[in-house]
C-alpha atoms as a PDB file:
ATOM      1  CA  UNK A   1      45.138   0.516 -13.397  1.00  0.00           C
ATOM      2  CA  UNK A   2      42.184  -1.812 -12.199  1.00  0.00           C
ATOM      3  CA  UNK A   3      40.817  -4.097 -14.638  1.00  0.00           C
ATOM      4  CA  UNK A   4      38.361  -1.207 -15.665  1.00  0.00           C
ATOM      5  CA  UNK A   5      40.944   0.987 -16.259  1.00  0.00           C
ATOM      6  CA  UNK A   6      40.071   3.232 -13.018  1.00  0.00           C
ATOM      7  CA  UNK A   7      43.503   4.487 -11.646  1.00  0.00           C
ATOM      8  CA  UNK A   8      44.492   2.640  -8.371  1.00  0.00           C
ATOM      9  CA  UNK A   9      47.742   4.240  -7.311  1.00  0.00           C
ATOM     10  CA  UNK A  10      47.716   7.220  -5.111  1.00  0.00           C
ATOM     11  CA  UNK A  11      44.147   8.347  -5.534  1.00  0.00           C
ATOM     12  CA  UNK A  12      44.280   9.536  -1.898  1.00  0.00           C
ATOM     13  CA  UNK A  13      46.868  12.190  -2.445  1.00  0.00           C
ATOM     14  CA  UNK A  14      44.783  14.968  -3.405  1.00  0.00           C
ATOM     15  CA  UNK A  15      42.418  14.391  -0.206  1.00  0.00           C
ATOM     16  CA  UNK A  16      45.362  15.652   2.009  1.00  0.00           C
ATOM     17  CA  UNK A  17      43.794  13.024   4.374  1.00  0.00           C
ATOM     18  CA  UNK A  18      46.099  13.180   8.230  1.00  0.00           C
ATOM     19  CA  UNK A  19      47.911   9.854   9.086  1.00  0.00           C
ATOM     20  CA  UNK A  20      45.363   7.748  11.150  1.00  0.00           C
ATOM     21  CA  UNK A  21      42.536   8.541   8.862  1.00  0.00           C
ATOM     22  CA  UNK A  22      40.029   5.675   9.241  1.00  0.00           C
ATOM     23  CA  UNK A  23      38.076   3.554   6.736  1.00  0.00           C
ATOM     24  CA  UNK A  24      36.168  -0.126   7.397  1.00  0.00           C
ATOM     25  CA  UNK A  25      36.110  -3.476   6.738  1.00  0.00           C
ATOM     26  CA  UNK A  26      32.339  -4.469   7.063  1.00  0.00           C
ATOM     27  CA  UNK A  27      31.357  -7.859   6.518  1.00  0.00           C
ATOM     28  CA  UNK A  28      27.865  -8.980   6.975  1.00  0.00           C
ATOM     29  CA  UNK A  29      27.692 -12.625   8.765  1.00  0.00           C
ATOM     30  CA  UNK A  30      25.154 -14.226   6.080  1.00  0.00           C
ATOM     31  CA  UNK A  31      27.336 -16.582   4.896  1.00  0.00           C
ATOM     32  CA  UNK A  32      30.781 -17.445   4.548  1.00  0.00           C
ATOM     33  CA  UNK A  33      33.597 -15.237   2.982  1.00  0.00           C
ATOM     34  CA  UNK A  34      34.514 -15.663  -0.875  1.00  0.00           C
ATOM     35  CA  UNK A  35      37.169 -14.229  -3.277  1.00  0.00           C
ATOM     36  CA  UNK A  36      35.029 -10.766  -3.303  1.00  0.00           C
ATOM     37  CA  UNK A  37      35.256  -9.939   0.310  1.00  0.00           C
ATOM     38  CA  UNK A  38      39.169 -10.567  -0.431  1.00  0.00           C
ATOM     39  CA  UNK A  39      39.545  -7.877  -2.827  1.00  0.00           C
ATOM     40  CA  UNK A  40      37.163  -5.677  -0.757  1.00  0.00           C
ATOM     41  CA  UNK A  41      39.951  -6.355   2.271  1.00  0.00           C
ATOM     42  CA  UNK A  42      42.935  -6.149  -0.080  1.00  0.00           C
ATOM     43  CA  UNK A  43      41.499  -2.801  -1.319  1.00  0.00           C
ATOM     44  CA  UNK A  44      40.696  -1.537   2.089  1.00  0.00           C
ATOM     45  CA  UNK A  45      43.921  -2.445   3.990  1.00  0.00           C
ATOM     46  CA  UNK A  46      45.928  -1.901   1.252  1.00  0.00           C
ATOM     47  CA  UNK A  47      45.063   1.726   0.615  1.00  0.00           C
ATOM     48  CA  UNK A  48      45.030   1.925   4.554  1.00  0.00           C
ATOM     49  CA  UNK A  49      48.828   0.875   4.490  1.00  0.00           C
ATOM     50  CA  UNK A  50      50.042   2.426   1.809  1.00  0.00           C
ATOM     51  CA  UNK A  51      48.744   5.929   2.971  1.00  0.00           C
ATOM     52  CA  UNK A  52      48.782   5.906   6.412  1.00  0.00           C
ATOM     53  CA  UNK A  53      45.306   5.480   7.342  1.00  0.00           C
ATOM     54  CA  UNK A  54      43.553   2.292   9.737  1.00  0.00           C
ATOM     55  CA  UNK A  55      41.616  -0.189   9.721  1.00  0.00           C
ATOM     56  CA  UNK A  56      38.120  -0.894  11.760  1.00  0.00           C
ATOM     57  CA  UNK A  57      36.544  -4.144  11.753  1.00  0.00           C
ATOM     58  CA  UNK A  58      32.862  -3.810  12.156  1.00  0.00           C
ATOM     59  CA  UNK A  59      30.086  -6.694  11.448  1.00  0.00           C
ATOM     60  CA  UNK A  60      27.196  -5.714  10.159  1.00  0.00           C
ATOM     61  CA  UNK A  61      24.528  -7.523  11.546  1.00  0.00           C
ATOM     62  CA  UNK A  62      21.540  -5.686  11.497  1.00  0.00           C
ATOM     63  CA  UNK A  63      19.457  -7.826   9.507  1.00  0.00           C
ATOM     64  CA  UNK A  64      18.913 -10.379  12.572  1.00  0.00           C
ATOM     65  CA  UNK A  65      16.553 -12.689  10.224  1.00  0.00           C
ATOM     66  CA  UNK A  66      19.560 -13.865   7.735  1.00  0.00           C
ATOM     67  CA  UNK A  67      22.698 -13.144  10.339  1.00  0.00           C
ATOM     68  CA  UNK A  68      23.954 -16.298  12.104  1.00  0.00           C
ATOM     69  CA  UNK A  69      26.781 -16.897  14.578  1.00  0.00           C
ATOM     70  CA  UNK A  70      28.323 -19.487  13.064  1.00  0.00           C
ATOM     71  CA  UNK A  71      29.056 -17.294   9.797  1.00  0.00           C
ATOM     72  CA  UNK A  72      30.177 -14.175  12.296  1.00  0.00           C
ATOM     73  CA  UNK A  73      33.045 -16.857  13.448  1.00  0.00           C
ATOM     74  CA  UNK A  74      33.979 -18.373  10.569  1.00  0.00           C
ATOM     75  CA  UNK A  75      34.665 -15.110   8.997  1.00  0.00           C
ATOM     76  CA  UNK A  76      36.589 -14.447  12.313  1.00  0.00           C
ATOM     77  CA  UNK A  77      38.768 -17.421  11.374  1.00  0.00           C
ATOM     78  CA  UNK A  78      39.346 -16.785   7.903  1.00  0.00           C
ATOM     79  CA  UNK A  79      40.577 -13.087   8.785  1.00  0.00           C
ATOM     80  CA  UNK A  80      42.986 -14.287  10.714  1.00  0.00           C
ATOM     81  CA  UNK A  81      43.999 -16.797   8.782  1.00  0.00           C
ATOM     82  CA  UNK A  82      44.365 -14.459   5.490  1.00  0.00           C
ATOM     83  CA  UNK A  83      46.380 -12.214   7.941  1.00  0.00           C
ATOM     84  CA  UNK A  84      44.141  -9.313   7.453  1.00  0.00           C
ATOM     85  CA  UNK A  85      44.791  -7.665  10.644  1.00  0.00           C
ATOM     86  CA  UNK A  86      42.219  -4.272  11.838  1.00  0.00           C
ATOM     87  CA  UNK A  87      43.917  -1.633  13.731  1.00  0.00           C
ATOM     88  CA  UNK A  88      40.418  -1.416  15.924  1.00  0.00           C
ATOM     89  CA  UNK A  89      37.876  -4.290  16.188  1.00  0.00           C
ATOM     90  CA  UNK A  90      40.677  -6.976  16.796  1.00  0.00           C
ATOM     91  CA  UNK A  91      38.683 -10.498  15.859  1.00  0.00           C
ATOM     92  CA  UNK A  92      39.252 -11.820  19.605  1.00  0.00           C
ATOM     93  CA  UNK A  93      36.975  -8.626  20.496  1.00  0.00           C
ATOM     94  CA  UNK A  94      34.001 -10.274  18.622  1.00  0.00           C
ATOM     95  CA  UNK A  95      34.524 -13.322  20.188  1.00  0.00           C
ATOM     96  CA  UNK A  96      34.738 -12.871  23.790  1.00  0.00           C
ATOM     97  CA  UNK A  97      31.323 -10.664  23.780  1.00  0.00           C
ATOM     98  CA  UNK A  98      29.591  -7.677  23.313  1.00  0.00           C
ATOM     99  CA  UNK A  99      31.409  -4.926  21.162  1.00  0.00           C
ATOM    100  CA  UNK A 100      30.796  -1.454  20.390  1.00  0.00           C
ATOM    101  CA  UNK A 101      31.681  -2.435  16.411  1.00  0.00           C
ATOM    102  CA  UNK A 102      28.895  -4.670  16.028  1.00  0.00           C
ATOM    103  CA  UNK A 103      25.484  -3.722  15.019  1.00  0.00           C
ATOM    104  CA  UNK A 104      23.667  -6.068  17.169  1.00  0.00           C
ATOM    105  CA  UNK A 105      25.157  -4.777  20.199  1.00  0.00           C
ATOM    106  CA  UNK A 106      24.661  -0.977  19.671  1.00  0.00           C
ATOM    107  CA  UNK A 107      20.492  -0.725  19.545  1.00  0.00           C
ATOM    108  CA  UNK A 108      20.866   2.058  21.651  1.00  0.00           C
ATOM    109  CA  UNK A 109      22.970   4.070  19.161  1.00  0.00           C
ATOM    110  CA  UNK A 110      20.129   3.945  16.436  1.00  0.00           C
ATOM    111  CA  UNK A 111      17.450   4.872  18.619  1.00  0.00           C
ATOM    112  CA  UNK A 112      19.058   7.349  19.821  1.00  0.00           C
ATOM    113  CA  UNK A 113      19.557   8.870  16.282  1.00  0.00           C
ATOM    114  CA  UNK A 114      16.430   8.130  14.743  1.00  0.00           C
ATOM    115  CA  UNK A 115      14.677   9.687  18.312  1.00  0.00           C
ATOM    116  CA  UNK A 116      16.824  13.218  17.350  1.00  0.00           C
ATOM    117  CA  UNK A 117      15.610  12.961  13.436  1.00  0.00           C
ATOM    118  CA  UNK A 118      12.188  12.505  15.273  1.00  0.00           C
ATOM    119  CA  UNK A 119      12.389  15.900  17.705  1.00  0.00           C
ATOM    120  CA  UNK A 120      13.007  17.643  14.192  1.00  0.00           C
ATOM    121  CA  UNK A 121       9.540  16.265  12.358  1.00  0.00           C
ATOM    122  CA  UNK A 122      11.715  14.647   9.572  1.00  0.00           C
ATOM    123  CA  UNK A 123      10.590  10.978  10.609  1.00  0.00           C
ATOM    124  CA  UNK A 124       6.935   9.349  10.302  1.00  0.00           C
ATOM    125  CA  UNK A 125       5.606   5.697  10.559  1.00  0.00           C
ATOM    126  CA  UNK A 126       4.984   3.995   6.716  1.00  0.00           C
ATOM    127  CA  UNK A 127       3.135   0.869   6.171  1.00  0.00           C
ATOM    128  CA  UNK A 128       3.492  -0.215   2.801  1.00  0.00           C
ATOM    129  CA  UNK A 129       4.869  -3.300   1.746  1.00  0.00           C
ATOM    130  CA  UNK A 130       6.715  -3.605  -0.776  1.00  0.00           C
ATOM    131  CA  UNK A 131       3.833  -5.122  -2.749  1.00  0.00           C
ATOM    132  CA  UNK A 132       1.796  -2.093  -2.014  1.00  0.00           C
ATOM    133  CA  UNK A 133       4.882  -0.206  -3.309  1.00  0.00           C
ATOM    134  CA  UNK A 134       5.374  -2.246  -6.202  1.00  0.00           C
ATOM    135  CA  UNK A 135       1.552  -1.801  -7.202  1.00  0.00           C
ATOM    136  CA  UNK A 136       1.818   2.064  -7.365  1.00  0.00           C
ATOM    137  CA  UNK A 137       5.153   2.223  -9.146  1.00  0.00           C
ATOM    138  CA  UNK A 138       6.226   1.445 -12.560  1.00  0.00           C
ATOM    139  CA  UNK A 139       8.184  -1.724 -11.459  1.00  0.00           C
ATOM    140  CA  UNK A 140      11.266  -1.863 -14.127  1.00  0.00           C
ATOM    141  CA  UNK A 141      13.212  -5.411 -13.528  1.00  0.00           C
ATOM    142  CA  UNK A 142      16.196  -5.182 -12.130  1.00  0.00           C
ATOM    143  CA  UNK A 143      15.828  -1.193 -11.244  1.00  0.00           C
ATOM    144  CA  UNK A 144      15.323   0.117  -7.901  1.00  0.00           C
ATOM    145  CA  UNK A 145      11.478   0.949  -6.875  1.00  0.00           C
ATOM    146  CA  UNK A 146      11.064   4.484  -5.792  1.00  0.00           C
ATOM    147  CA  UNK A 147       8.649   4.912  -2.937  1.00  0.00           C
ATOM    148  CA  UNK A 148       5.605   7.190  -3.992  1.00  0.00           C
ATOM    149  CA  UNK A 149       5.573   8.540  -0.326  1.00  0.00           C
ATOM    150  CA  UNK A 150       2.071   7.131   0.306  1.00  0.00           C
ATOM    151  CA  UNK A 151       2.189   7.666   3.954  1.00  0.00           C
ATOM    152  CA  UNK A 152       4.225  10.981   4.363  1.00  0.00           C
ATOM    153  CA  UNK A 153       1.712  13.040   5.362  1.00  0.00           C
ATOM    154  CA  UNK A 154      -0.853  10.228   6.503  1.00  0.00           C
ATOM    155  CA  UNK A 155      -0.040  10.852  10.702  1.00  0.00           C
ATOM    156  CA  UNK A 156      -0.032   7.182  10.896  1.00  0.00           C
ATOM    157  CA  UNK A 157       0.261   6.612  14.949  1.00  0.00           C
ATOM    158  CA  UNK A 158       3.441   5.012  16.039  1.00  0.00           C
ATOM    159  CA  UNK A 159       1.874   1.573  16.659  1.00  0.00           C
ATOM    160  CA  UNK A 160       0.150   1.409  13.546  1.00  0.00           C
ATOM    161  CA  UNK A 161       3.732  -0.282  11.862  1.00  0.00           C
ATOM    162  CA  UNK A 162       7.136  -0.684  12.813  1.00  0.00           C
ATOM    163  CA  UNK A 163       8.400   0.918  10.063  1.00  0.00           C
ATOM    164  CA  UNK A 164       9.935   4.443   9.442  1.00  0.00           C
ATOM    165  CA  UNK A 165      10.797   6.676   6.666  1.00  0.00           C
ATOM    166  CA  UNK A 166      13.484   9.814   7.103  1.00  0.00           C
ATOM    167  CA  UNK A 167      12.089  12.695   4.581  1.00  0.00           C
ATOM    168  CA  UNK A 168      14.043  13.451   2.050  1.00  0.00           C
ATOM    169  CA  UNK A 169      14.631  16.396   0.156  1.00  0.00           C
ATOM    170  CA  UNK A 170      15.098  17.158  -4.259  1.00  0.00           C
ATOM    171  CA  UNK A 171      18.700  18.056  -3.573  1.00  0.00           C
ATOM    172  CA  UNK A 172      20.919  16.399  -6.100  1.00  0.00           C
ATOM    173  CA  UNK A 173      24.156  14.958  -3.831  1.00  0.00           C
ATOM    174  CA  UNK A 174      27.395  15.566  -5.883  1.00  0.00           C
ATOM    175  CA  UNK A 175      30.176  13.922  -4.923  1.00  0.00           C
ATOM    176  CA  UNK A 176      33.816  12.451  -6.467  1.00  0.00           C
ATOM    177  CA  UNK A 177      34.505   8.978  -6.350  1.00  0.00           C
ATOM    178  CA  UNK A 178      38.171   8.584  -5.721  1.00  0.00           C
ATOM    179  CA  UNK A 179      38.240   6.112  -8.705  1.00  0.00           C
ATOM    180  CA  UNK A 180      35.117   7.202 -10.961  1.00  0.00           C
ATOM    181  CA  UNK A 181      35.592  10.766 -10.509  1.00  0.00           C
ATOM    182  CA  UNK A 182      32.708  13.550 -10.653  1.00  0.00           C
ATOM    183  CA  UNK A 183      29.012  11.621  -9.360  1.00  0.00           C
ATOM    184  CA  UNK A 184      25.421  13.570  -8.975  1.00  0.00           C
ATOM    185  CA  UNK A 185      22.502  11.718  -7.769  1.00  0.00           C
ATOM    186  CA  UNK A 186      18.877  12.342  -6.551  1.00  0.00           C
ATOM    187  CA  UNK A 187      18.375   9.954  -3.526  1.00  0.00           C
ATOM    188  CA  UNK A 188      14.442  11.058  -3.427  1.00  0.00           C
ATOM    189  CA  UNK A 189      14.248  10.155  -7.273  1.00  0.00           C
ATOM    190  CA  UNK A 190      16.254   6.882  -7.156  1.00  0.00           C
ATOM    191  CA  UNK A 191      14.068   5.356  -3.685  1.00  0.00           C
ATOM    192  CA  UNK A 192      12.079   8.275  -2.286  1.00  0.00           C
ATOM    193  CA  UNK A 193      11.507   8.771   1.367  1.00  0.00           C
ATOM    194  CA  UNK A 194      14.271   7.018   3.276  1.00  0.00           C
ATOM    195  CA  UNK A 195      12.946   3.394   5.080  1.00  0.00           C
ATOM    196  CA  UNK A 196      15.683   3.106   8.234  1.00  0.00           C
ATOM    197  CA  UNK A 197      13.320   0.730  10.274  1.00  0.00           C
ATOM    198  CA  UNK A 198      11.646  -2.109   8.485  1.00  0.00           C
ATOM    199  CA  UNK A 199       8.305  -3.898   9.413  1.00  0.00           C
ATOM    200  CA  UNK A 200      10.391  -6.261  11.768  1.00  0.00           C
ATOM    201  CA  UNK A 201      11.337  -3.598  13.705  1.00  0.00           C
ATOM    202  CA  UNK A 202      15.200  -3.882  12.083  1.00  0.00           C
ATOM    203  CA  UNK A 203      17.393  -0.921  11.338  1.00  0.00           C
ATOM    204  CA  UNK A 204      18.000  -0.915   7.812  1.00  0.00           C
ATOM    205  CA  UNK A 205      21.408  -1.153   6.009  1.00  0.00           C
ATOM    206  CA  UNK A 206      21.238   2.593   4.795  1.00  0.00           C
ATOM    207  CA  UNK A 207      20.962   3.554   8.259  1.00  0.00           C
ATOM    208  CA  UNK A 208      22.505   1.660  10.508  1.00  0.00           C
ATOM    209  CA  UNK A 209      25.931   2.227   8.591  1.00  0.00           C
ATOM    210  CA  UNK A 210      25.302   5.999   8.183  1.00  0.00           C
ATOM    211  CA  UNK A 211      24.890   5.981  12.238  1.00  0.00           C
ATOM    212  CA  UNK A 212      28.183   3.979  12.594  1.00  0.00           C
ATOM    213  CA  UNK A 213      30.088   5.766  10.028  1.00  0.00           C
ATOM    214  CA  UNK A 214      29.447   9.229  11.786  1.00  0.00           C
ATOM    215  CA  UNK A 215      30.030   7.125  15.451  1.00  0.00           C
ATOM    216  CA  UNK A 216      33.439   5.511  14.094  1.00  0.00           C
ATOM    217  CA  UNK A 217      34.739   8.563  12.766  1.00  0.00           C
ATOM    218  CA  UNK A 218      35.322   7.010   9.203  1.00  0.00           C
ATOM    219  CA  UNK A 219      36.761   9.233   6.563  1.00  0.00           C
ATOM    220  CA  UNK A 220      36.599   7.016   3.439  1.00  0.00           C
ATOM    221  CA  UNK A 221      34.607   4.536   2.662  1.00  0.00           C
ATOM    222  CA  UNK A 222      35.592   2.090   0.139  1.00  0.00           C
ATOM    223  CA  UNK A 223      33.567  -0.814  -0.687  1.00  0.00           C
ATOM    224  CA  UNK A 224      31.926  -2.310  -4.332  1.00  0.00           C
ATOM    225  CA  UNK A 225      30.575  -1.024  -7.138  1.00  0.00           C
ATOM    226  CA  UNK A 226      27.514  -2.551  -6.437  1.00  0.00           C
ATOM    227  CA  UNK A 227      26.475  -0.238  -3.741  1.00  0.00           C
ATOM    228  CA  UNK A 228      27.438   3.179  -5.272  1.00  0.00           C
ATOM    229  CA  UNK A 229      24.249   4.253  -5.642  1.00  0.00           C
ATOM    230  CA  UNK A 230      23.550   4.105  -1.932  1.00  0.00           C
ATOM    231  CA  UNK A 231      26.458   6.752  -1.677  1.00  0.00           C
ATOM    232  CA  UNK A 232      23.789   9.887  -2.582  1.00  0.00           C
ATOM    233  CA  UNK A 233      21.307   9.026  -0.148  1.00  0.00           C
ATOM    234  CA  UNK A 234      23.542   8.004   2.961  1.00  0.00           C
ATOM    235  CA  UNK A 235      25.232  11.479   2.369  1.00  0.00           C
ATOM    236  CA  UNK A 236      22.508  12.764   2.985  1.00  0.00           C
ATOM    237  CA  UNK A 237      21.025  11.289   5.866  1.00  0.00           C
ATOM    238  CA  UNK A 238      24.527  11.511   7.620  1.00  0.00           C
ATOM    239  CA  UNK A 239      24.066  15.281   7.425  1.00  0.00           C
ATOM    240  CA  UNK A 240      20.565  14.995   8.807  1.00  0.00           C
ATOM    241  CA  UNK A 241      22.317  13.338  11.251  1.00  0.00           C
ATOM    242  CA  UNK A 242      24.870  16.101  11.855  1.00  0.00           C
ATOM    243  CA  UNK A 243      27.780  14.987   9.973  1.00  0.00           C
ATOM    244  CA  UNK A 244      29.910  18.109   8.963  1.00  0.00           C
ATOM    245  CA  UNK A 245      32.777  16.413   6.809  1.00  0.00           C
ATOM    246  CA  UNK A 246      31.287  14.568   4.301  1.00  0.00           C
ATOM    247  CA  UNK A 247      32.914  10.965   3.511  1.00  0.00           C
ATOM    248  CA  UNK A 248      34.580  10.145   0.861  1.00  0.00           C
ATOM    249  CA  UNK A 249      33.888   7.242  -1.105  1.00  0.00           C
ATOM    250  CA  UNK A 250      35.743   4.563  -3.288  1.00  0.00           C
ATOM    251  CA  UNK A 251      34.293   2.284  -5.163  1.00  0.00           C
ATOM    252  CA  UNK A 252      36.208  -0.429  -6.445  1.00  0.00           C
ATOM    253  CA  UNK A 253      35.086  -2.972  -9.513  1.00  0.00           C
ATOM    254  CA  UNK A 254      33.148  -6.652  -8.779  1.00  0.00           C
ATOM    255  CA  UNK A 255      34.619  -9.813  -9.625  1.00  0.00           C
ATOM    256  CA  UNK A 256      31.797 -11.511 -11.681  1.00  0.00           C
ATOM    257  CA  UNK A 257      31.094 -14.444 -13.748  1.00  0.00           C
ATOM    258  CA  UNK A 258      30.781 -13.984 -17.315  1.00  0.00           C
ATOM    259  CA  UNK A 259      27.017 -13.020 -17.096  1.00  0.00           C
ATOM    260  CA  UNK A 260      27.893 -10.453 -15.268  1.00  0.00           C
ATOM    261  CA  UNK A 261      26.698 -11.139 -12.103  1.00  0.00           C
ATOM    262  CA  UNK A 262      28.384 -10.896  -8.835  1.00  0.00           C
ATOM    263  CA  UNK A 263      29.823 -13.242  -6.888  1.00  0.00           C
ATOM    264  CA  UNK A 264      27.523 -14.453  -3.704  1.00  0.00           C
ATOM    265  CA  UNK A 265      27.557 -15.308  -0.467  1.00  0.00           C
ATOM    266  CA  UNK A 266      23.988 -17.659  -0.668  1.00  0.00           C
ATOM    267  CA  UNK A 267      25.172 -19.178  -3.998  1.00  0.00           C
ATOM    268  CA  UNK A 268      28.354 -20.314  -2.782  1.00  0.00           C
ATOM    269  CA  UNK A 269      30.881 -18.770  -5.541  1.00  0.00           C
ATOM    270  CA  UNK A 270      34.562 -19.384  -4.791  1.00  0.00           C
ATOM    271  CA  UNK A 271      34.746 -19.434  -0.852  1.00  0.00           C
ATOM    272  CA  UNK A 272      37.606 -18.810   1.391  1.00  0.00           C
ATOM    273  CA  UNK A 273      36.867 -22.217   3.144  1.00  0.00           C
ATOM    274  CA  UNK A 274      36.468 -24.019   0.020  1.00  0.00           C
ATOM    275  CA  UNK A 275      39.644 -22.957  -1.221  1.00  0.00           C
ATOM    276  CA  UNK A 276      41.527 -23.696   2.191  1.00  0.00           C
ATOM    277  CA  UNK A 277      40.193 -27.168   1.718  1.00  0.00           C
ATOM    278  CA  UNK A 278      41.857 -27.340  -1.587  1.00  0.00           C
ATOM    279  CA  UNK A 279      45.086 -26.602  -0.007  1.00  0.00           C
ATOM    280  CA  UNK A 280      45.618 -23.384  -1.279  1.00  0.00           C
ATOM    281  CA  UNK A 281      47.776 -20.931   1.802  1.00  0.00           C
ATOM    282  CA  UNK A 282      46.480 -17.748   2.286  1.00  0.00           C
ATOM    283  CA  UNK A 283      48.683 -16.010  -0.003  1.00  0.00           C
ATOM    284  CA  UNK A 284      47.808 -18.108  -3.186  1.00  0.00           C
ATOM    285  CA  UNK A 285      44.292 -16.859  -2.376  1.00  0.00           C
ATOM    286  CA  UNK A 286      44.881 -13.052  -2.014  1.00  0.00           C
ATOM    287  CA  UNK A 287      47.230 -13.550  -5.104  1.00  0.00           C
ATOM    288  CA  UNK A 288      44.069 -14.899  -7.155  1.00  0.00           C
ATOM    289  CA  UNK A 289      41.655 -12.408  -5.548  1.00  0.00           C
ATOM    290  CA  UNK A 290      44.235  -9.731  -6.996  1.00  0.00           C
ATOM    291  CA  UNK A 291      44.776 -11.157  -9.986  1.00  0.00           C
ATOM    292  CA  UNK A 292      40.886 -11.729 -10.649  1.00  0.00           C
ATOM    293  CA  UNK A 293      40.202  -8.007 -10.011  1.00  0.00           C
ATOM    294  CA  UNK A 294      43.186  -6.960 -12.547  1.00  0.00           C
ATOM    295  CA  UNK A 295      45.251  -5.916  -9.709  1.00  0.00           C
ATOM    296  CA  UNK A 296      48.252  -8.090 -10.963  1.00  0.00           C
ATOM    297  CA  UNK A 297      48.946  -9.854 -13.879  1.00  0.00           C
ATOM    298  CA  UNK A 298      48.741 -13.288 -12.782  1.00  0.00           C
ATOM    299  CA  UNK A 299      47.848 -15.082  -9.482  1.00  0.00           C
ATOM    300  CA  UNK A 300      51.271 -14.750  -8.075  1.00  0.00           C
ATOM    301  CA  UNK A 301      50.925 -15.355  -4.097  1.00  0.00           C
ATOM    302  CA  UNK A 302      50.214 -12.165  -2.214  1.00  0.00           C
ATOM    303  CA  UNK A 303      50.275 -12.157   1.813  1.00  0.00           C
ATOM    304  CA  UNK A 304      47.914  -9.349   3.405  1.00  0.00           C
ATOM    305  CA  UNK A 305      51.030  -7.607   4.517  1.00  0.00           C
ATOM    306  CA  UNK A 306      51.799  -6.497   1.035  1.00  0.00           C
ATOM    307  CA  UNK A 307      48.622  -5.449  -0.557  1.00  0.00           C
ATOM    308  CA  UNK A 308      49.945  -1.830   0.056  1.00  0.00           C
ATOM    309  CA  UNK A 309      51.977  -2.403  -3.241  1.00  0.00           C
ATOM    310  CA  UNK A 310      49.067  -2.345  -5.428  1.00  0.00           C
ATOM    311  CA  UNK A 311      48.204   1.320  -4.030  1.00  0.00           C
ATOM    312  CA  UNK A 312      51.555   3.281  -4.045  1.00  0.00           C
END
């Protein structure tokens, strides 16, 4: 058990998933690494090695206004030094040039698939801000706003903004998290039309990872609890997009402070490098990560070459 009480052992069994099924590690390079990305990794490879599956590296840097290159190497560095090791994307790829597992380098692939979403009328040009938005919507803090589809059937030419929406439809998605069990949402009630390019001209997070999903061949997808209501609407669009076996999803519990928030990146909270500094090895800081997430009683050391234990 987690430290929600979500079974952690072999959730994959009943998928009768082949050996060499895929999943991700997906950092974005906004900032450095802290103790959440560690439990993300010790989830991901640990699941991966304790049921035969592998490991792609990908960075996720679509959002070129926050992404820097001195965070994409220093989360490089502290891979390697945790000993988290990816069966594809191997961290000397990223650093000798371009790679086909970061965003920044594959433009191409998300024209390509927003052009084929185009031929098939289910793409058109929005230019609302999100003031605009936030003016016609009840704006609940803290709650997502749902666009009001203002410029769906406006014709807006292709120059008038950058941005574009994908239509989507009132199907409810249903789908079974491999830890919460049974999920339904409405993607078109929870944020309307789809936005996939925003008014800088920058694929959006929803679609840029649906793209590489389907292009990586990733089977499961296992990532926070923060973004499970994403899962709906990404479903979707991947089978817009031609995507025939859905993905699965996992999503695994947030360390947090005691408000409840989540640990961040911008804020600082408990960094890889920080704790290096402090002298801690690599394995006193997966053991914490672990033990913070309830995945072992206390913060025994841990290397990254044993996380499959908390899994089987």
């Amino acid at each position: 058990m987690d430290a929600a009480g979500h079974r952690v052992g072999r959730v994959l069994d009943p998928l009768n998933l082949t050996p060499g099924w895929r999943t991700r590690f997906a950092p974005a390079p906004t900032g450095l690494l802290h103790l959440g990305h560690v439990v993300n990794a010790i989830y991901v490879w640990g699941m991966a090695r304790a049921h035969d599956g592998r490991v792609v590296l990908r960075i996720e840097d679509h959002d070129r206004s926050r992404c820097r290159a001195e965070y994409e190497q220093a989360l490089l560095d502290d891979l390697d030094w945790l000993g988290f090791v990816p069966d594809e994307g191997k961290t000397n790829e990223f650093r000798t040039g371009a790679s086909p597992r970061r965003q920044s380098d594959n433009d191409w692939r998300y024209a390509a698939a927003i052009t084929a979403l185009e031929l098939r009328g289910l793409v058109y040009t929005c230019q609302c801000s999100r003031g605009d938005i936030a003016r016609l919507v009840d704006d609940v803090p803290n709650e997502e706003m749902c666009y009001p589809g203002t410029c769906r059937d406006a014709q807006l030419p292709p120059d008038a903004s950058p941005q574009r929406r994908v239509r989507l439809g009132p199907e409810r998605e249903r789908f079974f998290d491999l830890l919460r069990g049974p999920q339904a949402q409405v993607p078109a009630a929870q944020c309307g039309d789809l936005l996939v390019r925003d008014r800088l001209g920058q694929w959006t997070y929803q679609f840029a990872v649906t793209v590489d999903d389907l292009e990586q061949q990733i089977d499961v997808v296992i990532r926070g609890e923060d973004l499970l209501e994403s899962t709906g609407r990404q479903r979707a669009l991947a089978r817009l997009l031609g995507r025939r076996r859905p993905l699965q999803f996992l999503h695994h519990p947030l360390i947090r402070h005691p408000d409840g928030t989540k640990l961040s990146k911008s804020a600082g909270d408990t960094g890889v490098r920080e704790l290096r500094a402090a002298g801690l090895s690599a394995a006193e800081v997966i053991g914490r990560a672990a033990h913070l997430a309830g995945l072992q009683p206390s913060d025994a050391p841990c290397a990254a070459t044993d996380v499959q234990r908390f899994f089987q």
